[in-house]
PDB file of N, CA and C in Angstrom:
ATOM      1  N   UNK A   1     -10.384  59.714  36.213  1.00  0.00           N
ATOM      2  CA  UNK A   1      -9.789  58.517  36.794  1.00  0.00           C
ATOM      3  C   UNK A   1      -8.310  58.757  37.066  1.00  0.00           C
ATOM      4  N   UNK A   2      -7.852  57.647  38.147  1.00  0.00           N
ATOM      5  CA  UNK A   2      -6.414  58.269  38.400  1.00  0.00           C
ATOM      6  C   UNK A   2      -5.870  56.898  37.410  1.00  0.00           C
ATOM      7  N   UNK A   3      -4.290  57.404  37.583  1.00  0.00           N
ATOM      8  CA  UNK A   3      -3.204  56.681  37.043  1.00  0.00           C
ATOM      9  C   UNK A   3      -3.045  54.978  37.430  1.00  0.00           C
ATOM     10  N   UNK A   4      -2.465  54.788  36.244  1.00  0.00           N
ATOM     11  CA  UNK A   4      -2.773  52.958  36.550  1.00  0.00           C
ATOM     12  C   UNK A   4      -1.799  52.911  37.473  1.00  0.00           C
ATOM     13  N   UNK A   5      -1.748  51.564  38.206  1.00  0.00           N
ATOM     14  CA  UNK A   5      -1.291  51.320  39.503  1.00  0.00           C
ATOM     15  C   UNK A   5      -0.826  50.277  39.615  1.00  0.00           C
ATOM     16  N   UNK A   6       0.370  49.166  39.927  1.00  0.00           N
ATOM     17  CA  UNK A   6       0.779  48.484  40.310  1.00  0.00           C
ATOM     18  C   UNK A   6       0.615  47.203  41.651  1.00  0.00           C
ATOM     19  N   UNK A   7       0.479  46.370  42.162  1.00  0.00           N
ATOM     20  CA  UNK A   7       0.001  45.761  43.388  1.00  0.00           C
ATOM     21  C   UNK A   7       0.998  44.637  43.174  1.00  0.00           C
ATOM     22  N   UNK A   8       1.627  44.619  44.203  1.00  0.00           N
ATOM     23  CA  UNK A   8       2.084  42.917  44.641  1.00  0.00           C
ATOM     24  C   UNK A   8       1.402  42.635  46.281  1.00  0.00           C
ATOM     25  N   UNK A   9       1.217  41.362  45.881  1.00  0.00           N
ATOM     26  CA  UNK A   9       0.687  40.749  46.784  1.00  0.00           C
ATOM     27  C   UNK A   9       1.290  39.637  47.442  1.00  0.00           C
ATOM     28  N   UNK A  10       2.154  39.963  48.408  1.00  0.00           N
ATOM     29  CA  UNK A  10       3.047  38.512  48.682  1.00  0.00           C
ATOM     30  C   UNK A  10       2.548  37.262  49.920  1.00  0.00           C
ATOM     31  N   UNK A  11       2.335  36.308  49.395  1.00  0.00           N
ATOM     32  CA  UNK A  11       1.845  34.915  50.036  1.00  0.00           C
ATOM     33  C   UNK A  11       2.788  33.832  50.658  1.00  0.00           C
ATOM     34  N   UNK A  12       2.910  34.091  52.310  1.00  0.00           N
ATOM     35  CA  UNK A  12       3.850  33.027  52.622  1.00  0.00           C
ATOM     36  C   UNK A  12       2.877  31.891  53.188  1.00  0.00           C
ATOM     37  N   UNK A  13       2.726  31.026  52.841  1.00  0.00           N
ATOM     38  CA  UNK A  13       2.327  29.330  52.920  1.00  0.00           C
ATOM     39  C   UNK A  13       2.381  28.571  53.585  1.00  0.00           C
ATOM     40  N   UNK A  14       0.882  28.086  54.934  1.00  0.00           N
ATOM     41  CA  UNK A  14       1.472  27.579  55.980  1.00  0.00           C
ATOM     42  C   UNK A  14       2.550  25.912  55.216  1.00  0.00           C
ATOM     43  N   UNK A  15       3.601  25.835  55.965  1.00  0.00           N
ATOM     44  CA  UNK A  15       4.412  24.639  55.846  1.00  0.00           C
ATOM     45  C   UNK A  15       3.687  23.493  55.161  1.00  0.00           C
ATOM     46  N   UNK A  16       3.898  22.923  53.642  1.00  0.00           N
ATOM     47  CA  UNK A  16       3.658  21.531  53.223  1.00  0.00           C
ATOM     48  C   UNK A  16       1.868  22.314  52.719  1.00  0.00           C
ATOM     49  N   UNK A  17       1.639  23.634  52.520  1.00  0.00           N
ATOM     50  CA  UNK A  17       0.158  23.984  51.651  1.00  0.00           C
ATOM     51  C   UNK A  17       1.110  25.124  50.651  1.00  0.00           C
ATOM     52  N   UNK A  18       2.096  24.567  50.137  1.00  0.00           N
ATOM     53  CA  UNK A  18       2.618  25.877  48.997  1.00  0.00           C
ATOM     54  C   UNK A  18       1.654  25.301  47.760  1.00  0.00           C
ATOM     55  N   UNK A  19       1.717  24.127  47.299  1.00  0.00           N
ATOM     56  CA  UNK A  19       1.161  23.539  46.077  1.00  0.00           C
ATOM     57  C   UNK A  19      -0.274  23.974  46.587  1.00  0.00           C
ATOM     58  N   UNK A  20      -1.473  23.532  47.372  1.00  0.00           N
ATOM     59  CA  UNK A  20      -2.524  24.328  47.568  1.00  0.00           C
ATOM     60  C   UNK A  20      -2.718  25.609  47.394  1.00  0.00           C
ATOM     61  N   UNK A  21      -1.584  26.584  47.879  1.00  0.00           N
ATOM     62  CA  UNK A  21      -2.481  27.624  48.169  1.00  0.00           C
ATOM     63  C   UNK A  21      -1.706  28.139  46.296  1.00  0.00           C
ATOM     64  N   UNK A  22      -0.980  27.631  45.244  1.00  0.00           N
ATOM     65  CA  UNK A  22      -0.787  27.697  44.116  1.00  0.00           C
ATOM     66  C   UNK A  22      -1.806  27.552  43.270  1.00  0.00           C
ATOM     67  N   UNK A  23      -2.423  26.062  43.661  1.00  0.00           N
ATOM     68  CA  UNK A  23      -3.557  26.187  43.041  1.00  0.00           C
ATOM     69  C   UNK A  23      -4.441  26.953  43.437  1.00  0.00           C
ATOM     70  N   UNK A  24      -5.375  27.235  44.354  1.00  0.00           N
ATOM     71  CA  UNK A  24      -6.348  28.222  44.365  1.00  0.00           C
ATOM     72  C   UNK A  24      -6.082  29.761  43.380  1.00  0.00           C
ATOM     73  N   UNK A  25      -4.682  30.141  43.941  1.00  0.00           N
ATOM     74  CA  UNK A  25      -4.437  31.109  43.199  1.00  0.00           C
ATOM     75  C   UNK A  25      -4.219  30.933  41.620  1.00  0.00           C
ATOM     76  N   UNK A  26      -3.872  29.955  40.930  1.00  0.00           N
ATOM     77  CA  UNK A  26      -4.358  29.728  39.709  1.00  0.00           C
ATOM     78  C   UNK A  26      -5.852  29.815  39.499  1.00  0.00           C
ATOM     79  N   UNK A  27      -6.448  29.560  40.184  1.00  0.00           N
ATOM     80  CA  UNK A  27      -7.762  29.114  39.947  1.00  0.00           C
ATOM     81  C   UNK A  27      -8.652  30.132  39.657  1.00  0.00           C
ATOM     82  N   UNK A  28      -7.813  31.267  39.838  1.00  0.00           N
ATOM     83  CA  UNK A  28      -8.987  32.872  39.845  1.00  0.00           C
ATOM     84  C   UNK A  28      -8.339  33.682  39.186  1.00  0.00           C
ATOM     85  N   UNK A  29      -7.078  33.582  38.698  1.00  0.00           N
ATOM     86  CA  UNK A  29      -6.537  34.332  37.561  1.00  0.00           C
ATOM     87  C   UNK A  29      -7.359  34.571  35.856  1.00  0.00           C
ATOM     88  N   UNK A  30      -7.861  33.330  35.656  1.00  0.00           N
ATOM     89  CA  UNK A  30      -8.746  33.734  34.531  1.00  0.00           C
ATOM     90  C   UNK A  30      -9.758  34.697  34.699  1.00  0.00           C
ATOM     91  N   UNK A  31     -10.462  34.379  35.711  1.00  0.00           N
ATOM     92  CA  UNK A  31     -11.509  35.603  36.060  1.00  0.00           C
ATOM     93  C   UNK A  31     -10.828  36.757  36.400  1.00  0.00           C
ATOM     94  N   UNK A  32      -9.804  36.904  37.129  1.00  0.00           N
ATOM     95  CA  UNK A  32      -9.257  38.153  37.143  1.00  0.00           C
ATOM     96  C   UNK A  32      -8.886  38.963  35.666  1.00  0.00           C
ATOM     97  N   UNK A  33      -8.263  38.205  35.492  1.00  0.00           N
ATOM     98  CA  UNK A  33      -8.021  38.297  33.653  1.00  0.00           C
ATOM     99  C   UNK A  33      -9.186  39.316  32.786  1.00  0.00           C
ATOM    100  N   UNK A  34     -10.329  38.622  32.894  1.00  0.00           N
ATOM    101  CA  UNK A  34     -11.380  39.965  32.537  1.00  0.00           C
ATOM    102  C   UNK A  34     -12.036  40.506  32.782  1.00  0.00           C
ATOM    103  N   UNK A  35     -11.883  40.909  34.402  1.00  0.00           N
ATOM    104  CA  UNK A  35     -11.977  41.762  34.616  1.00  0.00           C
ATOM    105  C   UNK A  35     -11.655  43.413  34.060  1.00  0.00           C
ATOM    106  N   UNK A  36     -12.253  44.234  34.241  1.00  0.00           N
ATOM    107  CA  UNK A  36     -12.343  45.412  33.701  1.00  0.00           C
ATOM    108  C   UNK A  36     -11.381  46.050  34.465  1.00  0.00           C
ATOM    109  N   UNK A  37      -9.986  46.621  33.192  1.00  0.00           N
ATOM    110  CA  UNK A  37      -8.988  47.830  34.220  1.00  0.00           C
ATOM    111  C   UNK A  37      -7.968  46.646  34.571  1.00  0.00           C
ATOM    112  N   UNK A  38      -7.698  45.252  34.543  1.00  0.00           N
ATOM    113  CA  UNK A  38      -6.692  44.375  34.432  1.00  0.00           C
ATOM    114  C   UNK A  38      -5.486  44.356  33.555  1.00  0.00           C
ATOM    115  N   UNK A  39      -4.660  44.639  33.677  1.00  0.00           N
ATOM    116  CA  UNK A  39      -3.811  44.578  32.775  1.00  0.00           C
ATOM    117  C   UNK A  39      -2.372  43.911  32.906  1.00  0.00           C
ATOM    118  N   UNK A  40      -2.359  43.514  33.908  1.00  0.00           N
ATOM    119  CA  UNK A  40      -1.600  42.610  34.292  1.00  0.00           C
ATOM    120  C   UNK A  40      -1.973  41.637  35.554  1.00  0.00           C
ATOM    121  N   UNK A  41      -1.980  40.338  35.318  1.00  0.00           N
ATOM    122  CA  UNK A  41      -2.081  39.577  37.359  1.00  0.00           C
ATOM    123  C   UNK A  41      -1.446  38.555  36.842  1.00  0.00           C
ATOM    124  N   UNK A  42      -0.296  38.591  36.954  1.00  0.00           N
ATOM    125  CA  UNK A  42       0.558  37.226  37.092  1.00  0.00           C
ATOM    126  C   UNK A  42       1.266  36.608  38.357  1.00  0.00           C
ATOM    127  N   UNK A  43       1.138  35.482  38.877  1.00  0.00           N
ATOM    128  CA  UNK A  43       1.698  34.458  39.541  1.00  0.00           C
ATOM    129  C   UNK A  43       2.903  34.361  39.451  1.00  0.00           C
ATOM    130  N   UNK A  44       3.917  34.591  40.334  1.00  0.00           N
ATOM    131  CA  UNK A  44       5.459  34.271  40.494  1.00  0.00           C
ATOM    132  C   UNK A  44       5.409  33.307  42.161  1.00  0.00           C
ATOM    133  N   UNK A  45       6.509  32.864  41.727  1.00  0.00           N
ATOM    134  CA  UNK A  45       7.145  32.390  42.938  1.00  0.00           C
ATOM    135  C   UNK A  45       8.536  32.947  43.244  1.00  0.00           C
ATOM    136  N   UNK A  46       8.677  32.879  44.491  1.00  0.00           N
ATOM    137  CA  UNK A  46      10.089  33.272  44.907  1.00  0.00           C
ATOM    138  C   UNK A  46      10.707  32.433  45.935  1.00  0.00           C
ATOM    139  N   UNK A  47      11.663  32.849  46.510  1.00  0.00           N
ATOM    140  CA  UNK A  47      12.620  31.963  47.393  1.00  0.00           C
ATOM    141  C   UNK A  47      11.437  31.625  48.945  1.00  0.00           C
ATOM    142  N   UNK A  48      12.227  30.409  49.355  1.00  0.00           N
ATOM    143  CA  UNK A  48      11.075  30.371  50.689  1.00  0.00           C
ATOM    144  C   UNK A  48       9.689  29.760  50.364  1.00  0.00           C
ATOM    145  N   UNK A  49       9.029  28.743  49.601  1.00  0.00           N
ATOM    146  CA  UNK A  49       7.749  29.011  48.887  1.00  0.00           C
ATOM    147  C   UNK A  49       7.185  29.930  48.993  1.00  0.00           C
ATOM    148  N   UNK A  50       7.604  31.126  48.573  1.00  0.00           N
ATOM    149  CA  UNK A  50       6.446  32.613  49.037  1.00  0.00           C
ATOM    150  C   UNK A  50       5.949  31.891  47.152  1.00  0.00           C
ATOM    151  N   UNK A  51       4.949  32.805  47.332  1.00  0.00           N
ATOM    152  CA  UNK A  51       3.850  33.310  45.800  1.00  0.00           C
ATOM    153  C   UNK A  51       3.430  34.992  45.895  1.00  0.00           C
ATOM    154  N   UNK A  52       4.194  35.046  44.574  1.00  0.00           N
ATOM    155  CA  UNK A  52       3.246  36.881  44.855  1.00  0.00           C
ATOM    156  C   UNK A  52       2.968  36.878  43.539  1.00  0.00           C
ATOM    157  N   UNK A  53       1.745  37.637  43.998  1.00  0.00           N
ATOM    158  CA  UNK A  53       0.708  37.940  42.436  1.00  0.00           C
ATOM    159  C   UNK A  53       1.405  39.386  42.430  1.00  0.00           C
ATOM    160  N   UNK A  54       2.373  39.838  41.175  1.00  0.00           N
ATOM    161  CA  UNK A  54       2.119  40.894  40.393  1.00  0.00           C
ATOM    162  C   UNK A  54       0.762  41.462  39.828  1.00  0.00           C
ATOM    163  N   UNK A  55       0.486  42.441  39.775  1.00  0.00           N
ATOM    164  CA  UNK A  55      -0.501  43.035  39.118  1.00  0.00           C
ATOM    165  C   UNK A  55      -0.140  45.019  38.743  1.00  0.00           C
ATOM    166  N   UNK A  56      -1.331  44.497  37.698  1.00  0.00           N
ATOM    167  CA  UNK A  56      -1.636  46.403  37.041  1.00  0.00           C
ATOM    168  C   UNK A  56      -2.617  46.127  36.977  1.00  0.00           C
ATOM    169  N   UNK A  57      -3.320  47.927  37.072  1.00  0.00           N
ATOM    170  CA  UNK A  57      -4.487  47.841  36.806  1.00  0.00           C
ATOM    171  C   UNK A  57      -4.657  49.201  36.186  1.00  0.00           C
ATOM    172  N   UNK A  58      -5.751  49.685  35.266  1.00  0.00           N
ATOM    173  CA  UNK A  58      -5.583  50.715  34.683  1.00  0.00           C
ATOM    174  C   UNK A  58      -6.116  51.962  35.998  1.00  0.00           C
ATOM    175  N   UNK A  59      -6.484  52.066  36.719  1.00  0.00           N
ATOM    176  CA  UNK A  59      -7.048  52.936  37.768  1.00  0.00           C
ATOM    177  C   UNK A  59      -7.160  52.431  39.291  1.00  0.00           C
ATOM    178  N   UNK A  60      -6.836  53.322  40.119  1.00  0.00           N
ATOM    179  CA  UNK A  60      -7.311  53.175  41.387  1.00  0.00           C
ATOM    180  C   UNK A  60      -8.597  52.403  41.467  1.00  0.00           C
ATOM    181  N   UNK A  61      -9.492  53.147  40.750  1.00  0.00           N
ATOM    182  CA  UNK A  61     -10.904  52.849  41.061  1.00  0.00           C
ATOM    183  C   UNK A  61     -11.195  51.689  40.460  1.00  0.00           C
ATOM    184  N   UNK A  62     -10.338  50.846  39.333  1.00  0.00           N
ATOM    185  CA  UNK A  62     -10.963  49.723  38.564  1.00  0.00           C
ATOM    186  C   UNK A  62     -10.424  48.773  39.743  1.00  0.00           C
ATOM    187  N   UNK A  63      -8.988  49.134  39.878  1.00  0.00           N
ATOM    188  CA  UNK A  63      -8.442  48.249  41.360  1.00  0.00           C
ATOM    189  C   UNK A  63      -9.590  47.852  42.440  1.00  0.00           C
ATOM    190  N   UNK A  64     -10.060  49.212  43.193  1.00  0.00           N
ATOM    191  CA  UNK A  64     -11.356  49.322  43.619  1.00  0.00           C
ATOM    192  C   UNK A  64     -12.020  48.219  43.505  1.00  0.00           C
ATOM    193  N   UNK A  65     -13.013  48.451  42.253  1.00  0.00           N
ATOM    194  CA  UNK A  65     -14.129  47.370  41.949  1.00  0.00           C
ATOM    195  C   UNK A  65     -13.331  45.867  41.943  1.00  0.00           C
ATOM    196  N   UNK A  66     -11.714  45.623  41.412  1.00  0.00           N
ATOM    197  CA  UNK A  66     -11.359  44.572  41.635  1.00  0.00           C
ATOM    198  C   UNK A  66     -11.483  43.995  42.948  1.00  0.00           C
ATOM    199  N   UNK A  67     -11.446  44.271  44.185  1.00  0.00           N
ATOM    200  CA  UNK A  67     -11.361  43.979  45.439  1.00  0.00           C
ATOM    201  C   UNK A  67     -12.839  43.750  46.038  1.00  0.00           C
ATOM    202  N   UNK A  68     -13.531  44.188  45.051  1.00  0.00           N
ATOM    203  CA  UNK A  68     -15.181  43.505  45.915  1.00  0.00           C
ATOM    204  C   UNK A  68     -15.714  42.365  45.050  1.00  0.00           C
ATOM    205  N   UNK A  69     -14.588  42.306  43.932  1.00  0.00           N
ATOM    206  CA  UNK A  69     -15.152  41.514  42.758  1.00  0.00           C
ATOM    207  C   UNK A  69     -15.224  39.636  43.603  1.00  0.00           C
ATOM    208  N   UNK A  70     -16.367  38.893  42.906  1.00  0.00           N
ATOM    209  CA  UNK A  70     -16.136  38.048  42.860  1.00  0.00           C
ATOM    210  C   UNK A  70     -14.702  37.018  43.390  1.00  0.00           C
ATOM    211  N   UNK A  71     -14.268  37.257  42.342  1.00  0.00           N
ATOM    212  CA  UNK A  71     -12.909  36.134  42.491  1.00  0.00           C
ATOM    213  C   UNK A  71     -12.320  36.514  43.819  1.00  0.00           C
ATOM    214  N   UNK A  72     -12.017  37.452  44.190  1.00  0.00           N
ATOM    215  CA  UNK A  72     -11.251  37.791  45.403  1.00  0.00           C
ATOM    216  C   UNK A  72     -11.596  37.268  46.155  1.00  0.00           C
ATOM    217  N   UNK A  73     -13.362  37.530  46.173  1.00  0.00           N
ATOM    218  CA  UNK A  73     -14.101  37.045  47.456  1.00  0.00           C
ATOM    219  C   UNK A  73     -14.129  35.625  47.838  1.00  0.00           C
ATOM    220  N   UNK A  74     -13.856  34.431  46.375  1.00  0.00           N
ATOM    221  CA  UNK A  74     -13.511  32.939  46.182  1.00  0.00           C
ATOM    222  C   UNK A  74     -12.344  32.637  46.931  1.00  0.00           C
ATOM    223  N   UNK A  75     -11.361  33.602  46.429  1.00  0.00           N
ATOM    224  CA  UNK A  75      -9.775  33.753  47.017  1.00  0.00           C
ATOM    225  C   UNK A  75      -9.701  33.873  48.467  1.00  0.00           C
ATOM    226  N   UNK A  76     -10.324  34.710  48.360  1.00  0.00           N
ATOM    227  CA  UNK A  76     -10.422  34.840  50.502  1.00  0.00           C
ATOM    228  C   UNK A  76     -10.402  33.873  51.199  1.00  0.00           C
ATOM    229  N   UNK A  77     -11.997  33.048  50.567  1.00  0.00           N
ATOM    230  CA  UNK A  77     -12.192  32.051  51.409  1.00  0.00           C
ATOM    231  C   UNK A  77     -12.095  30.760  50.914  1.00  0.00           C
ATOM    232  N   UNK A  78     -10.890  30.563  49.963  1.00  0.00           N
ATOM    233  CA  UNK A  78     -10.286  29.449  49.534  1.00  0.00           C
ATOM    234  C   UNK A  78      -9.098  29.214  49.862  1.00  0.00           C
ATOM    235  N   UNK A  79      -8.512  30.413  50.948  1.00  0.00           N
ATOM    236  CA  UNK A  79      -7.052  30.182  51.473  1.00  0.00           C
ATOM    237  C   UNK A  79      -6.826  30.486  52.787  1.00  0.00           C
ATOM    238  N   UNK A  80      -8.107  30.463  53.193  1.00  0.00           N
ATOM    239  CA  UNK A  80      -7.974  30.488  55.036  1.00  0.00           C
ATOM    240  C   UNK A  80      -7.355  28.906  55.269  1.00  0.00           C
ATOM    241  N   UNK A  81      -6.573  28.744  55.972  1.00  0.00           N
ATOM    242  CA  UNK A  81      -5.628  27.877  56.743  1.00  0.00           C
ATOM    243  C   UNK A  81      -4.469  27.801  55.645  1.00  0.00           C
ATOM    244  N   UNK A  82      -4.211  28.282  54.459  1.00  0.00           N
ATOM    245  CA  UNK A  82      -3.120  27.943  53.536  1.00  0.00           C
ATOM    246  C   UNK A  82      -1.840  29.015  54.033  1.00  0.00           C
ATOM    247  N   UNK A  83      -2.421  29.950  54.634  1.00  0.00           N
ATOM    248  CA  UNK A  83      -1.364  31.044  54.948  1.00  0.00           C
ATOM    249  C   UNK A  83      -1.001  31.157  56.322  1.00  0.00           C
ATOM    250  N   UNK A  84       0.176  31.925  56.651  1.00  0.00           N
ATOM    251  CA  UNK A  84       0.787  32.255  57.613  1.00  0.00           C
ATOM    252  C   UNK A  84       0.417  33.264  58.428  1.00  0.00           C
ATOM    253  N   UNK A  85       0.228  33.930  57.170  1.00  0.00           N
ATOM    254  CA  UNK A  85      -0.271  35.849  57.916  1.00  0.00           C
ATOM    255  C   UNK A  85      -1.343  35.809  56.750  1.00  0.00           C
ATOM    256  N   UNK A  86      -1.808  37.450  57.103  1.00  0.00           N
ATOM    257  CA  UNK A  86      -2.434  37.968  55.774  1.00  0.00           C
ATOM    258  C   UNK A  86      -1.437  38.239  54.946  1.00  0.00           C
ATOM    259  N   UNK A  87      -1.658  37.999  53.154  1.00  0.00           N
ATOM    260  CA  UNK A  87      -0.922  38.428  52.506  1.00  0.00           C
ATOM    261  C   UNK A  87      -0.400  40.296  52.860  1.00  0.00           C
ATOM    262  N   UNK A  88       0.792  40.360  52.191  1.00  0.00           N
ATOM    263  CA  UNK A  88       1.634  41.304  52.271  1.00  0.00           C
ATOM    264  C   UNK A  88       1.734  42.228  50.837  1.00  0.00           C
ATOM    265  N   UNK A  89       0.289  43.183  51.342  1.00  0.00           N
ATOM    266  CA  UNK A  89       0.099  43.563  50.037  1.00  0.00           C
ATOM    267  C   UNK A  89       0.568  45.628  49.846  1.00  0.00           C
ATOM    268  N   UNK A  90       0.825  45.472  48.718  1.00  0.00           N
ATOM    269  CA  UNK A  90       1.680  46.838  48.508  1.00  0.00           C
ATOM    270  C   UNK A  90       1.232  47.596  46.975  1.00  0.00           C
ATOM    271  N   UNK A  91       0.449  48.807  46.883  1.00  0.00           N
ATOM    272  CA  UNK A  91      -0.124  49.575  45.884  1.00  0.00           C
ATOM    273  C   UNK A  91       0.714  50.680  45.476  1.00  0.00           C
ATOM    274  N   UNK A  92       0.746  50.470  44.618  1.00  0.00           N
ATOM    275  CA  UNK A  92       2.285  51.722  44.425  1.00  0.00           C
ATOM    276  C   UNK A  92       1.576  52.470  42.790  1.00  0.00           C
ATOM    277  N   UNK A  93       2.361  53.687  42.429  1.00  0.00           N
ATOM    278  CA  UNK A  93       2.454  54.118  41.014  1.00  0.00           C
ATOM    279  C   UNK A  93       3.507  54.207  40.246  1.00  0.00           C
ATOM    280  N   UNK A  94       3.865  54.159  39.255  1.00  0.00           N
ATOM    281  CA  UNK A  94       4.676  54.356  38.853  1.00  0.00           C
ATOM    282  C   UNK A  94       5.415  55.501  38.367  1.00  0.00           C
ATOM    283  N   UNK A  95       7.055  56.035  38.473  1.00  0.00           N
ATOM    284  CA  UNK A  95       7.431  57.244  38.083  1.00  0.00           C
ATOM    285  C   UNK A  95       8.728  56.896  37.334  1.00  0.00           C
ATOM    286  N   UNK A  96       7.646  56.859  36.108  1.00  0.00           N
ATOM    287  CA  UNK A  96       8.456  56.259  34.432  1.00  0.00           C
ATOM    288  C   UNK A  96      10.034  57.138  34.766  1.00  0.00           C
ATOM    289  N   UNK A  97      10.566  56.517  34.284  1.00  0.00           N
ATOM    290  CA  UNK A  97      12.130  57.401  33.910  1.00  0.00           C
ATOM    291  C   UNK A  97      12.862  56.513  32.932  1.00  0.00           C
ATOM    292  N   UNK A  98      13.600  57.458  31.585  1.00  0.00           N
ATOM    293  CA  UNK A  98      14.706  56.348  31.019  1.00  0.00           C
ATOM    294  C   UNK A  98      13.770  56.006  29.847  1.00  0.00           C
ATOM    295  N   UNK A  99      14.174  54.485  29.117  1.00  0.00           N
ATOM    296  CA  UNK A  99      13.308  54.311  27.986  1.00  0.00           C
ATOM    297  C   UNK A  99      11.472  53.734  28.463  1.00  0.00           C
ATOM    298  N   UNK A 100      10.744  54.737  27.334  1.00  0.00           N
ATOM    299  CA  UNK A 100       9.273  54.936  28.503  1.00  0.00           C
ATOM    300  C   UNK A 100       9.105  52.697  28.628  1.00  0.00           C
ATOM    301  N   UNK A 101       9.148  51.729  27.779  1.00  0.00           N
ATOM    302  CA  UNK A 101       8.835  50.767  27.621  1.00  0.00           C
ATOM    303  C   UNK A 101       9.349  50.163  28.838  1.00  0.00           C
ATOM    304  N   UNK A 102      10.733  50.543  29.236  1.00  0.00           N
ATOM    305  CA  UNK A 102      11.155  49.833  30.483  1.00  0.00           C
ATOM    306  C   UNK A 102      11.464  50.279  31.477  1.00  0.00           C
ATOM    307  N   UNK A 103      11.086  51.638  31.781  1.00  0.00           N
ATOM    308  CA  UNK A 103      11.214  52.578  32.962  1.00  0.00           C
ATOM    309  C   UNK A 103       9.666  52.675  33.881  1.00  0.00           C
ATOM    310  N   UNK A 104       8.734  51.278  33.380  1.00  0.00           N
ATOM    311  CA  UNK A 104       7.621  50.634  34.207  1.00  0.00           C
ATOM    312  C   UNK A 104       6.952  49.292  34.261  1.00  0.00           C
ATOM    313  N   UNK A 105       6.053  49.054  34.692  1.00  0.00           N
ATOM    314  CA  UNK A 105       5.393  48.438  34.360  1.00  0.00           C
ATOM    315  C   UNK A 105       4.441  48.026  33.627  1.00  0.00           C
TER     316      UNK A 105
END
């Protein structure tokens, strides 16, 4: 298996659906949660009502199975008209440096 992996996922909100498309995305975090190879999916907000889901996952491939999983597939089609674009999504690894606890994720 490869190296765990990082994902943000950034959500800009059609005008006056930020609180909607918040909730939906609450709404599938528990199931994401135990999912297998999860190790992080948390909900932020930022400037602009954007929402981006942080995430880890222990492998490419658990990532993988995350993306055909269930919840996503709820997610998909629980936020058609809430968005602007497709989310603005970005898979990265990490290259620890410094003290190992805070030189990642």
């Amino acid at each position: 298996m490869s190296r765990e992996v990082v994902v943000t996922a950034v959500f800009h909100p059609v005008p006056g659906k930020r609180d909607e498309l918040e909730t939906v995305l609450k709404s599938v975090i528990p199931d994401v949660h135990e999912e297998q190879g999860c190790l992080l999916y948390a909900l932020h907000e930022a400037p602009g009502e954007t929402l981006v889901l942080i995430e880890r996952w222990e492998s490419r491939e658990l990532l993988a199975a995350h993306q055909r999983a269930d919840a996503v597939a709820r997610l998909n089609a629980e936020v058609v008209g809430l968005l602007q674009s497709a989310p603005d999504v970005v898979t990265m690894s990490a290259l620890p440096c410094g003290d190992e606890a805070k030189g990642r994720l």
